[in-house]
Protein backbone atom coordinates (compact mmCIF):
# COMPACT_ATOMS: atom_id res chain seq x y z
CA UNK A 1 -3.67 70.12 -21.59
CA UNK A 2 -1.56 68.09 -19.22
CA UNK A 3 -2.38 64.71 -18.25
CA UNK A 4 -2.12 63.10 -14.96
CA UNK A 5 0.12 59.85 -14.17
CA UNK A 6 -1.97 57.20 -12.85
CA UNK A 7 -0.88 54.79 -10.28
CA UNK A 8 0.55 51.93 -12.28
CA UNK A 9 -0.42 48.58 -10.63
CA UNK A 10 1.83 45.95 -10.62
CA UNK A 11 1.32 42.30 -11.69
CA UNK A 12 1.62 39.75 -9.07
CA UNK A 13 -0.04 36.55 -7.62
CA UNK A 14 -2.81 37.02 -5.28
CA UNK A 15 -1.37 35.56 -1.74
CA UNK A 16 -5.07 35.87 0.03
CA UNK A 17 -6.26 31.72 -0.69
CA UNK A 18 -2.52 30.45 -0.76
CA UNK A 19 -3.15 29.17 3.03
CA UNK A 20 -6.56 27.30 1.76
CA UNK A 21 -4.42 25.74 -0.91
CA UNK A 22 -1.77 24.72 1.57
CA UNK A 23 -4.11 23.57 3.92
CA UNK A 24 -5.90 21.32 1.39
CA UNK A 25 -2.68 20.15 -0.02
CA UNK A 26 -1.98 18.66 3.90
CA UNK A 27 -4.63 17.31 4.32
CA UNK A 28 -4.58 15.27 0.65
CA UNK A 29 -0.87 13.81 1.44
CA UNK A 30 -2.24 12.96 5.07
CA UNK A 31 -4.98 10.94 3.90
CA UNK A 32 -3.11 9.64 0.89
CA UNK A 33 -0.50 8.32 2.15
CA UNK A 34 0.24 5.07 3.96
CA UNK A 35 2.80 4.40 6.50
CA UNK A 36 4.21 0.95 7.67
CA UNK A 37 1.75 -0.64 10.16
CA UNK A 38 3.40 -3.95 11.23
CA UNK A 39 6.74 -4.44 13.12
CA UNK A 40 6.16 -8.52 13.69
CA UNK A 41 8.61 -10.48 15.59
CA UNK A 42 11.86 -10.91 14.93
CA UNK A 43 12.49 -13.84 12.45
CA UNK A 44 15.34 -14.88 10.05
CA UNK A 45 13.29 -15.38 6.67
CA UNK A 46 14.84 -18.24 4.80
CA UNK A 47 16.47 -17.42 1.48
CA UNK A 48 14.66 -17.60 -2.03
CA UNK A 49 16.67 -17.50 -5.83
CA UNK A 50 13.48 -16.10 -7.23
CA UNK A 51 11.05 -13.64 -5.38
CA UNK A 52 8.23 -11.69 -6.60
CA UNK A 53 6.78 -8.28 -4.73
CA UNK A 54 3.32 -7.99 -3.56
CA UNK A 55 1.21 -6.59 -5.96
CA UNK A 56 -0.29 -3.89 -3.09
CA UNK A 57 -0.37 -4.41 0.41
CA UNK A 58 -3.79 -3.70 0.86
CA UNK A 59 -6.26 -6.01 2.49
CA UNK A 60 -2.95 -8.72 3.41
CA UNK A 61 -3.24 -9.93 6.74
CA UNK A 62 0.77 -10.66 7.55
CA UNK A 63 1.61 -13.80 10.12
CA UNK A 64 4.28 -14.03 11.83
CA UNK A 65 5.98 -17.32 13.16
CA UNK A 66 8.88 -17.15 15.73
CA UNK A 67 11.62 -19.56 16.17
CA UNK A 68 10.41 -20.63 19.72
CA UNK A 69 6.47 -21.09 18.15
CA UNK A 70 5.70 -17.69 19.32
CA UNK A 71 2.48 -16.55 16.48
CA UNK A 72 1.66 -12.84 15.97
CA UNK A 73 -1.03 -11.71 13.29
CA UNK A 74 -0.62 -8.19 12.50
CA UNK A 75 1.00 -7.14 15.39
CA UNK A 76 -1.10 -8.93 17.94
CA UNK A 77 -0.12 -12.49 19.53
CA UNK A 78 -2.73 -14.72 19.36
CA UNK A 79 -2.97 -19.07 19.90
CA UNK A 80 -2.74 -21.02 17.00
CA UNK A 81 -6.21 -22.22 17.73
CA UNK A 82 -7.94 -19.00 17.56
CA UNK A 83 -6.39 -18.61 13.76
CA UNK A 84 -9.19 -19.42 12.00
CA UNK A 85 -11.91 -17.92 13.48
CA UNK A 86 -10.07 -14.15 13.04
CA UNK A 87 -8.94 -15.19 9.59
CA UNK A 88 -12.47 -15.78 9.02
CA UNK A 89 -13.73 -12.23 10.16
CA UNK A 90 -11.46 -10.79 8.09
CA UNK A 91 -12.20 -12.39 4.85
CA UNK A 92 -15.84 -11.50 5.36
CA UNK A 93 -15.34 -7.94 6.39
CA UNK A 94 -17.37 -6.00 4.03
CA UNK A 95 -15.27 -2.86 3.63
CA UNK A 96 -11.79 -4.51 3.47
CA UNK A 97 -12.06 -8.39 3.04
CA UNK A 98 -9.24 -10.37 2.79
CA UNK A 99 -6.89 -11.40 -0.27
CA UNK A 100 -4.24 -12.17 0.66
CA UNK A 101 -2.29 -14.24 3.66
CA UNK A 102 1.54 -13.91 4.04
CA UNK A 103 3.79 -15.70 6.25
CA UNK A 104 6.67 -14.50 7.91
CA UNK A 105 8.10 -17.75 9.14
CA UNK A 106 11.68 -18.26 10.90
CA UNK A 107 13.74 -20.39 9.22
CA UNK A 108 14.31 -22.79 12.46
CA UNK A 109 11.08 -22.86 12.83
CA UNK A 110 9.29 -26.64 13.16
CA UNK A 111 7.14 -27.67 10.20
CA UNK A 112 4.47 -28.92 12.62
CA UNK A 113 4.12 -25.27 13.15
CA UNK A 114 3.26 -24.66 9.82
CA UNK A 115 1.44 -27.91 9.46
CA UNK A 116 -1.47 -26.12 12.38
CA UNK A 117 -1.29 -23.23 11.04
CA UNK A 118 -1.83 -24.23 7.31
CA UNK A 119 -5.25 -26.32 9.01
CA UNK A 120 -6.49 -23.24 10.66
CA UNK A 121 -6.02 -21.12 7.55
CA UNK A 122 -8.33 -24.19 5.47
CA UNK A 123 -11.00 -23.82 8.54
CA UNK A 124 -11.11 -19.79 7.76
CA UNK A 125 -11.27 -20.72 3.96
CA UNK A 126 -8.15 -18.07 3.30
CA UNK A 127 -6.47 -19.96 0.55
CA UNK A 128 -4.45 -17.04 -0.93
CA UNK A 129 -0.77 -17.53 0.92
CA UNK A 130 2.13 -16.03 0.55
CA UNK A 131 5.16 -16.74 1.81
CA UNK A 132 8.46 -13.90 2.69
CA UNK A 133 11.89 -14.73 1.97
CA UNK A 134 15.05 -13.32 1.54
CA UNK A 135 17.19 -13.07 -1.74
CA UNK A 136 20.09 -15.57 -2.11
């Protein structure tokens, strides 16, 4: 009695839902991941001996103060007047309120600059400030 060879079938990995799992493993980095939003103005931050790194950068809403009194707030130029009242819709946004404020300020920029500003941040009720600086 002779027996016939059968076809031997070889071990391997299955290739037919390797482009689902690609596919999902785009589009979970994509939404993941979060790229630098704000470019500011240019400003020389003043230097610091001790400086401590934001916690997350979530819900901050970043000011920045140029040397000639020019005032962006995340990337948009706005008056110093109209500070409080878009401070104030963002801290009562209901699906990202605010936490936290920081200030970009130039480092020849006038204190009565910050003086207004500070005011407008009390009128918004946005308390939590932070404020950049360079190492020494």
């Amino acid at each position: 009695m002779k027996f016939e060879n059968k076809n031997k079938v070889k071990p391997g990995i299955p290739m037919s839902s390797l482009p689902d799992i690609v596919f999902l493993l785009l589009i979970f980095f994509m939404v993941s991941s979060v790229f630098k939003e704000f470019q500011g103005i240019q400003v020389v931050l003043p230097t610091a001996r001790k400086i401590e790194k934001l916690a997350g950068k979530r819900d901050v809403a970043y000011i920045w103060v140029a040397k000639d009194g020019q005032l962006s707030v995340d990337d948009r130029f706005v008056n110093t007047n109209d500070l409080s009242k878009i401070m104030y819709k963002k801290r009562i946004d209901p699906l990202h309120p605010l936490k936290l404020v920081s200030m970009k300020i130039d480092r020849g920029s006038e204190m009565g600059m910050v003086t207004d500003i500070h005011e407008q941040l009390r009128e918004a009720d946005a308390l939590n400030v932070n404020y950049s600086a360079k190492p020494q």
